[in-house]
C-alpha atoms as a PDB file:
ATOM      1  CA  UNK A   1     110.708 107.708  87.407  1.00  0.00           C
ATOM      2  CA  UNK A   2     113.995 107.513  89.447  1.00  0.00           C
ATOM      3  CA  UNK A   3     116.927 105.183  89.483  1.00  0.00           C
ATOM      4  CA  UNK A   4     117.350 103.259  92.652  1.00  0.00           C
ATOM      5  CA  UNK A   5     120.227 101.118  93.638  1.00  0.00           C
ATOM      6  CA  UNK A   6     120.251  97.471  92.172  1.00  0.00           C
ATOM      7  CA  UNK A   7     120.203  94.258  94.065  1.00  0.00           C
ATOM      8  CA  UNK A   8     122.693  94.030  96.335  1.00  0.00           C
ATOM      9  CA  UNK A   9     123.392  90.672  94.851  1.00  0.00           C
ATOM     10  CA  UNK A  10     123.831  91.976  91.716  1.00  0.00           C
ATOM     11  CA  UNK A  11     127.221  92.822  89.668  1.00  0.00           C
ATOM     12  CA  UNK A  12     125.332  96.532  88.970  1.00  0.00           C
ATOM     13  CA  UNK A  13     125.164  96.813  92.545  1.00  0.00           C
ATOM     14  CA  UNK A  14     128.890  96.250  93.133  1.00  0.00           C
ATOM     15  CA  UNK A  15     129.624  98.783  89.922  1.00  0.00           C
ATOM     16  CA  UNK A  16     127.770 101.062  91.323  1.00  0.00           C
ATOM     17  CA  UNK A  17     129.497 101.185  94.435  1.00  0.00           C
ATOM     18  CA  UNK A  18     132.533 101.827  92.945  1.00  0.00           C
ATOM     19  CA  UNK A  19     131.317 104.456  90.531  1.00  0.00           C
ATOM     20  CA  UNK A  20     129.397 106.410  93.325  1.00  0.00           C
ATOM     21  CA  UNK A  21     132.061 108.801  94.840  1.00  0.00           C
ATOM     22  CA  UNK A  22     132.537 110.338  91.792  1.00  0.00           C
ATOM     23  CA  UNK A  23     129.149 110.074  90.782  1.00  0.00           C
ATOM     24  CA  UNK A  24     127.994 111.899  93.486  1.00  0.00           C
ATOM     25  CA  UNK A  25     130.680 114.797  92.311  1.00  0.00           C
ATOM     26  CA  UNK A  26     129.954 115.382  89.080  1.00  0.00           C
ATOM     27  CA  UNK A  27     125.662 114.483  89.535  1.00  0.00           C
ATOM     28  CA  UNK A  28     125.908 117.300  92.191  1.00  0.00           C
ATOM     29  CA  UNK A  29     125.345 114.850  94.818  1.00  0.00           C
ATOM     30  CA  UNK A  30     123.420 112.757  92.932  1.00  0.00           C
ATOM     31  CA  UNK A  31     123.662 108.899  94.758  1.00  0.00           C
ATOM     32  CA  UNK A  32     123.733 105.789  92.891  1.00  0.00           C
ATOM     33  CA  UNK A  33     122.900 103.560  95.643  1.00  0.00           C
ATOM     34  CA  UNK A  34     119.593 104.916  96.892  1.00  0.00           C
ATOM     35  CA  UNK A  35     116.881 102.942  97.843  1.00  0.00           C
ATOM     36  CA  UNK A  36     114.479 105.881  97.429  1.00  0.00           C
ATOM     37  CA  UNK A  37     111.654 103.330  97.669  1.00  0.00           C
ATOM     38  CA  UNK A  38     112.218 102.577 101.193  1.00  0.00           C
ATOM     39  CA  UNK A  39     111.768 105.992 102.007  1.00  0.00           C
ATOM     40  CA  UNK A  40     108.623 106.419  99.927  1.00  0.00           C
ATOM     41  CA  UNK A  41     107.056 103.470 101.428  1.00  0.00           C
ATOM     42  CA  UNK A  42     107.768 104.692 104.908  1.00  0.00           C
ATOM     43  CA  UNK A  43     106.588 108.390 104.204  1.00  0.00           C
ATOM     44  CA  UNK A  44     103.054 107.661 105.032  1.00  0.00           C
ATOM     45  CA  UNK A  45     100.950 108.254 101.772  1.00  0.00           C
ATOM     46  CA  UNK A  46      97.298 107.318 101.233  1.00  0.00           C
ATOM     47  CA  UNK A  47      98.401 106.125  97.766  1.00  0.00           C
ATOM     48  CA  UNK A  48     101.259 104.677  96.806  1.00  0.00           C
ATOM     49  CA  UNK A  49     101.957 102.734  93.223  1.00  0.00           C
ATOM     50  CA  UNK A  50     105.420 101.976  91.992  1.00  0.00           C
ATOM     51  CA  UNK A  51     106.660  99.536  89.473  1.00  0.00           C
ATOM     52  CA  UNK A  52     110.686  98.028  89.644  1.00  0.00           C
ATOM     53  CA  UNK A  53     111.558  98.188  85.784  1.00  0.00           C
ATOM     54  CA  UNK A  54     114.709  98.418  83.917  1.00  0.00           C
ATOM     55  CA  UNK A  55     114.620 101.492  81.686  1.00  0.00           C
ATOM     56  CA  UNK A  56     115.982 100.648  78.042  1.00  0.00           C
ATOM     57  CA  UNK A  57     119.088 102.247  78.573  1.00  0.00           C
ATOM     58  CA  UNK A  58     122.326 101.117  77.282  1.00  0.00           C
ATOM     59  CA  UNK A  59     124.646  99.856  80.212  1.00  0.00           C
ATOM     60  CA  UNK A  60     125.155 102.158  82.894  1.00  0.00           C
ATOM     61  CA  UNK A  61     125.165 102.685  86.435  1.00  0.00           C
ATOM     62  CA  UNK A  62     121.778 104.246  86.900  1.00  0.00           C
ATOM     63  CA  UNK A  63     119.947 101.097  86.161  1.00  0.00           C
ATOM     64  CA  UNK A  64     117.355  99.831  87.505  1.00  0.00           C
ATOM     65  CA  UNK A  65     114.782 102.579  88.439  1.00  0.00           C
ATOM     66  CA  UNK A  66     111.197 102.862  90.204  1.00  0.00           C
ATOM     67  CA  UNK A  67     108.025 104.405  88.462  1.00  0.00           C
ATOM     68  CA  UNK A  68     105.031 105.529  89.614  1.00  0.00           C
ATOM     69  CA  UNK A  69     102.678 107.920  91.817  1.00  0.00           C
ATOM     70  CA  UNK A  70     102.174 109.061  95.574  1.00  0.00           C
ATOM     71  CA  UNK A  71      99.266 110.728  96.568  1.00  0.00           C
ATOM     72  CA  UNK A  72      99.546 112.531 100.052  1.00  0.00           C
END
């Protein structure tokens, strides 16, 4: 599981703009705007399986987030 940046459409994608400079400080680089599925989709697996959900968190930034597997 991983949080990945929200829809750029979305108002959590424009809050999460502004809260990733210091986000990135104090997560130790940490970035709230990631689309780490791009990447993972790109990297070439045999298997790949990953669900968009939103976690049930209270409100914040790190919302919404990937889940699943890759097998090399």
């Amino acid at each position: 599981m991983e949080h990945v940046a929200a829809d750029h459409s979305s108002w959590g994608y424009f809050w999460q703009q502004i809260y990733n400079p210091t986000w990135r400080y104090l997560g130790d680089g940490c970035c709230l705007t990631r689309e780490t599925w791009k990447d993972l989709e790109k990297a070439g697996f045999s298997e790949l399986k990953l669900r968009h959900i939103r976690a049930p968190l209270s409100w914040n930034p790190t919302r919404p987030h990937i889940i699943g597997y890759a097998v090399k």
